[in-house]
Protein backbone atom coordinates (compact mmCIF):
# COMPACT_ATOMS: atom_id res chain seq x y z
CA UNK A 1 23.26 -21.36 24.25
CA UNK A 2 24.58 -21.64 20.49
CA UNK A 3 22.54 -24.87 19.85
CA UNK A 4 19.72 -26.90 22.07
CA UNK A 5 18.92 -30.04 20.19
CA UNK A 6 18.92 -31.54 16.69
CA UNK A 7 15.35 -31.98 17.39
CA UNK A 8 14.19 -28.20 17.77
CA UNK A 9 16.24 -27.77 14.76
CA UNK A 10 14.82 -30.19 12.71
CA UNK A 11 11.16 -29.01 13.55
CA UNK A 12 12.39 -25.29 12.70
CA UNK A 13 13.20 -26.64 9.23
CA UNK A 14 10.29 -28.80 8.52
CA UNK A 15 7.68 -26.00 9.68
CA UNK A 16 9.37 -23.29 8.23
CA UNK A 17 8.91 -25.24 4.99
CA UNK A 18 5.80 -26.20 5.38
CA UNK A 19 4.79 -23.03 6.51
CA UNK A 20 6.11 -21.28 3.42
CA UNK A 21 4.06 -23.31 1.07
CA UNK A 22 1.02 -22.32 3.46
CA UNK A 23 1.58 -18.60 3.32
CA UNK A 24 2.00 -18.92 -0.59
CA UNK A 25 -0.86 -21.20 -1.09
CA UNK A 26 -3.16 -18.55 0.90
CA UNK A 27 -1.54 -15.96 -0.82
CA UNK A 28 -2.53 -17.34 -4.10
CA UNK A 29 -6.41 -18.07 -3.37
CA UNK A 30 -6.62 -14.62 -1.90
CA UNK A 31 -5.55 -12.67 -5.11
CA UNK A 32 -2.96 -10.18 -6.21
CA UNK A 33 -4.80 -7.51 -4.01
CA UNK A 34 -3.47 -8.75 -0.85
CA UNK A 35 -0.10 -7.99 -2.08
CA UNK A 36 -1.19 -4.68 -4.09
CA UNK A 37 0.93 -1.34 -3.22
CA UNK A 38 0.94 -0.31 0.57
CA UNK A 39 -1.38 1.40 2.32
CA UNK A 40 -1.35 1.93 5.89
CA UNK A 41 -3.78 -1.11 6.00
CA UNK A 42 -1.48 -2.84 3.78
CA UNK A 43 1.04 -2.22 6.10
CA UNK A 44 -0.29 -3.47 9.42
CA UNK A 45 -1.69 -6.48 7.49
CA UNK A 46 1.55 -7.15 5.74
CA UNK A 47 3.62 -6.80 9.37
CA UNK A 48 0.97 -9.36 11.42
CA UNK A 49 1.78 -12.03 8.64
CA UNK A 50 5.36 -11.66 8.98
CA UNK A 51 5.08 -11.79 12.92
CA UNK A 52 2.67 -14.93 12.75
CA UNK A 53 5.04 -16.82 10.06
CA UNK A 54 7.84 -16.18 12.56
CA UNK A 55 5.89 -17.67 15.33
CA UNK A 56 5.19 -20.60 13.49
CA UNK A 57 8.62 -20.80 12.48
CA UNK A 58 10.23 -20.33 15.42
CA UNK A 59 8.03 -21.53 18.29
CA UNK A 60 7.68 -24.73 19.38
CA UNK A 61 4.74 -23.23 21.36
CA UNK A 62 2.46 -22.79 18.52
CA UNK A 63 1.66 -25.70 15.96
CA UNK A 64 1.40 -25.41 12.13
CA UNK A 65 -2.31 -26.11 12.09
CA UNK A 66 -2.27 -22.85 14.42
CA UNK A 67 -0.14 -20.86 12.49
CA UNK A 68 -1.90 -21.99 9.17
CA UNK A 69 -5.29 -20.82 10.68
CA UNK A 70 -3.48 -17.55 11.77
CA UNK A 71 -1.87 -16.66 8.19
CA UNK A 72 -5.30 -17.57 6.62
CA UNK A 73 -7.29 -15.68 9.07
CA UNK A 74 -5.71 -12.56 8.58
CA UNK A 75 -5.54 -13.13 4.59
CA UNK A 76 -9.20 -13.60 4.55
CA UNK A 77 -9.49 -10.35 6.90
CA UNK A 78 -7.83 -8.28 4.37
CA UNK A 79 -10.07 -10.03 1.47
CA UNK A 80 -12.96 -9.20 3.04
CA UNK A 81 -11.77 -5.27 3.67
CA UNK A 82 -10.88 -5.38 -0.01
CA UNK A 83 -14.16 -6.89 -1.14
CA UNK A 84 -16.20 -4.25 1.40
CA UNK A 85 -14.19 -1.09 0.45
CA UNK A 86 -14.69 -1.38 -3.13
CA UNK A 87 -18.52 -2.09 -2.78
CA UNK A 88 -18.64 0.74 -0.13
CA UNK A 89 -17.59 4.27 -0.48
CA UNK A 90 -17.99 5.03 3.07
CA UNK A 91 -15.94 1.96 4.60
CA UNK A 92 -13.31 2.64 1.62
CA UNK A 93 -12.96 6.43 3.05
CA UNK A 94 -12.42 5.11 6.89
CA UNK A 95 -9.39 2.30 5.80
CA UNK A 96 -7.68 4.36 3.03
CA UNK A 97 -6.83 7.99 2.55
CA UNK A 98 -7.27 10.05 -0.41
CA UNK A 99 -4.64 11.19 -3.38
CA UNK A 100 -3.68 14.86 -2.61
CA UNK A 101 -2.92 17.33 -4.67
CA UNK A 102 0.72 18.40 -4.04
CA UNK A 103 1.91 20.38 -7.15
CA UNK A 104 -1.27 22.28 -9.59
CA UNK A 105 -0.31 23.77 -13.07
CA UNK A 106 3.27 25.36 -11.74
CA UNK A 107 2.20 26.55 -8.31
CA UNK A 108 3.14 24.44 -5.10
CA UNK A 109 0.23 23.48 -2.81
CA UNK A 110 2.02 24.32 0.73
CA UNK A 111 -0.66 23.59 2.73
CA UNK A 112 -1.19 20.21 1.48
CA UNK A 113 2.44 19.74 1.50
CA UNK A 114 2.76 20.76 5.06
CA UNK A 115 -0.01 18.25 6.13
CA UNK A 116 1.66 15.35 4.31
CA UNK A 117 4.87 15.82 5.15
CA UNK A 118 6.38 15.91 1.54
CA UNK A 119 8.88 18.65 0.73
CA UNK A 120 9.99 20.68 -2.67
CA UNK A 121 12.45 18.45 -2.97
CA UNK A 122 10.75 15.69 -3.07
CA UNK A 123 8.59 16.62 -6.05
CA UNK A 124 11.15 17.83 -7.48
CA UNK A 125 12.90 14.17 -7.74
CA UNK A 126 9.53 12.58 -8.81
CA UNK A 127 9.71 14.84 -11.45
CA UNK A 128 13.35 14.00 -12.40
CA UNK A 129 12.36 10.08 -11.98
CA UNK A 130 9.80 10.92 -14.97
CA UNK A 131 12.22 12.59 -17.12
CA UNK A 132 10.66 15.94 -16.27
CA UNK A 133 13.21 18.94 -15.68
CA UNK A 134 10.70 21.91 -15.94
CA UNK A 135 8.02 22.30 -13.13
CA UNK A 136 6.17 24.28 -16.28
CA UNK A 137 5.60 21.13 -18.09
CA UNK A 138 3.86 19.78 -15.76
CA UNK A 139 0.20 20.13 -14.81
CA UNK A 140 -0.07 18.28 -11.35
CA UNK A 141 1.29 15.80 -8.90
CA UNK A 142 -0.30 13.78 -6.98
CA UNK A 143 0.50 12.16 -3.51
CA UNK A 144 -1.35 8.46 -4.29
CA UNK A 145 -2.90 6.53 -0.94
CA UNK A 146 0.42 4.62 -1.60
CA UNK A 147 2.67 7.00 -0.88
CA UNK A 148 3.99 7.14 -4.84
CA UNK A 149 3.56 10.45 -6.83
CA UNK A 150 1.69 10.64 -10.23
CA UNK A 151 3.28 13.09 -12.45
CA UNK A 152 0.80 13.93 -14.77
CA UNK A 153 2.50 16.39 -17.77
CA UNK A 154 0.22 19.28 -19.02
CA UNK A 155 -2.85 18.48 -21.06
CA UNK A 156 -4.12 19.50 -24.49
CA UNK A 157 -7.24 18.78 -24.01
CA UNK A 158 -9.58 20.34 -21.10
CA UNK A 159 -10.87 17.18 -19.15
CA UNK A 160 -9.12 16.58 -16.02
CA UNK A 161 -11.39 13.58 -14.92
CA UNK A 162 -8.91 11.47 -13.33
CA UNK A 163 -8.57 14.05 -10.80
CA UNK A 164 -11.44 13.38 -9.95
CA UNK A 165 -11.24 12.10 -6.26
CA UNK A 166 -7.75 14.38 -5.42
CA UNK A 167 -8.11 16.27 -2.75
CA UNK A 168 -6.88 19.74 -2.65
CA UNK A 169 -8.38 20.29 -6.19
CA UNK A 170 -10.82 23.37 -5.89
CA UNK A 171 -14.22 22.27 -6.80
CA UNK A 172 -15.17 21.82 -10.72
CA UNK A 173 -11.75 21.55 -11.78
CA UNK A 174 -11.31 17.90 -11.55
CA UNK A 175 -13.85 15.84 -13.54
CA UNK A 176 -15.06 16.29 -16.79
CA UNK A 177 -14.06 20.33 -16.77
């Protein structure tokens, strides 16, 4: 059936508007982090919006008022995880991974590599990306929670405290050394 009525047409239009300027609205009062870079979390949360903003779209089943109270419920879910993981180490360490260590002063880490799934080539073009074209110039790279590499070029100086929480960085080396 190509068309059913004017009428479910109509209310597709009208919520779907509506609906938008919900989803922005909540959007807005819960702060750039519910947007911020994926994480798996990110993800999930990110994918249940889209599903519920379809439903309210698209259903005739489910009301705006429900679908309003569904997009803001799971916004205020991911503020709270947000406002919890950066108060607590522990709840931070069960929603998000850890950056990993995938490249150290010249010398790939294989094992790390192996358990995240990235490949040589794959540093290789993060270091391209950054304008790099020597794997000697560069002191590490790092798999972020986000999936994105840091390419971080050889140091002068001896602290390496932003590698601080990398794992795969032998004890010692990472902060303040």
């Amino acid at each position: 059936m190509i068309l059913e009525s004017a009428q479910i047409l109509g209310r597709t239009l009208v919520t779907g508007i509506l609906a938008y300027f919900v989803i922005v609205l909540v959007l807005r009062v819960t702060g750039k982090r519910t947007l911020s870079k994926w994480n798996a979390f990110d993800f999930i949360v990110t994918v249940a919006l889209g599903s519920a903003l379809a439903n309210v779209i698209l259903s005739p089943d489910v009301s705006l008022a429900e679908g309003a109270l569904a997009l803001s419920l799971l916004c205020f879910l991911q503020l709270l995880v947000t406002w919890i993981s950066v108060r607590s180490d522990r709840f931070q360490n069960l929603i998000k991974s850890t950056p990993a260590l995938l490249l150290y002063e010249g010398a790939f880490q294989h094992q790390t590599m192996l358990r995240e799934r990235v490949t040589q080539a794959e540093i290789r073009s993060a270091l391209r990306s950054q304008g790099i074209c020597a794997i000697e110039e560069v002191a590490a790279v790092i798999l972020e929670t986000d999936g994105t590499f840091s390419v971080i070029p050889r140091w002068a100086g001896e602290s390496r405290s932003a590698l601080a929480d990398v794992a795969g960085l032998a004890a010692g080396e990472g902060a303040g050394r």
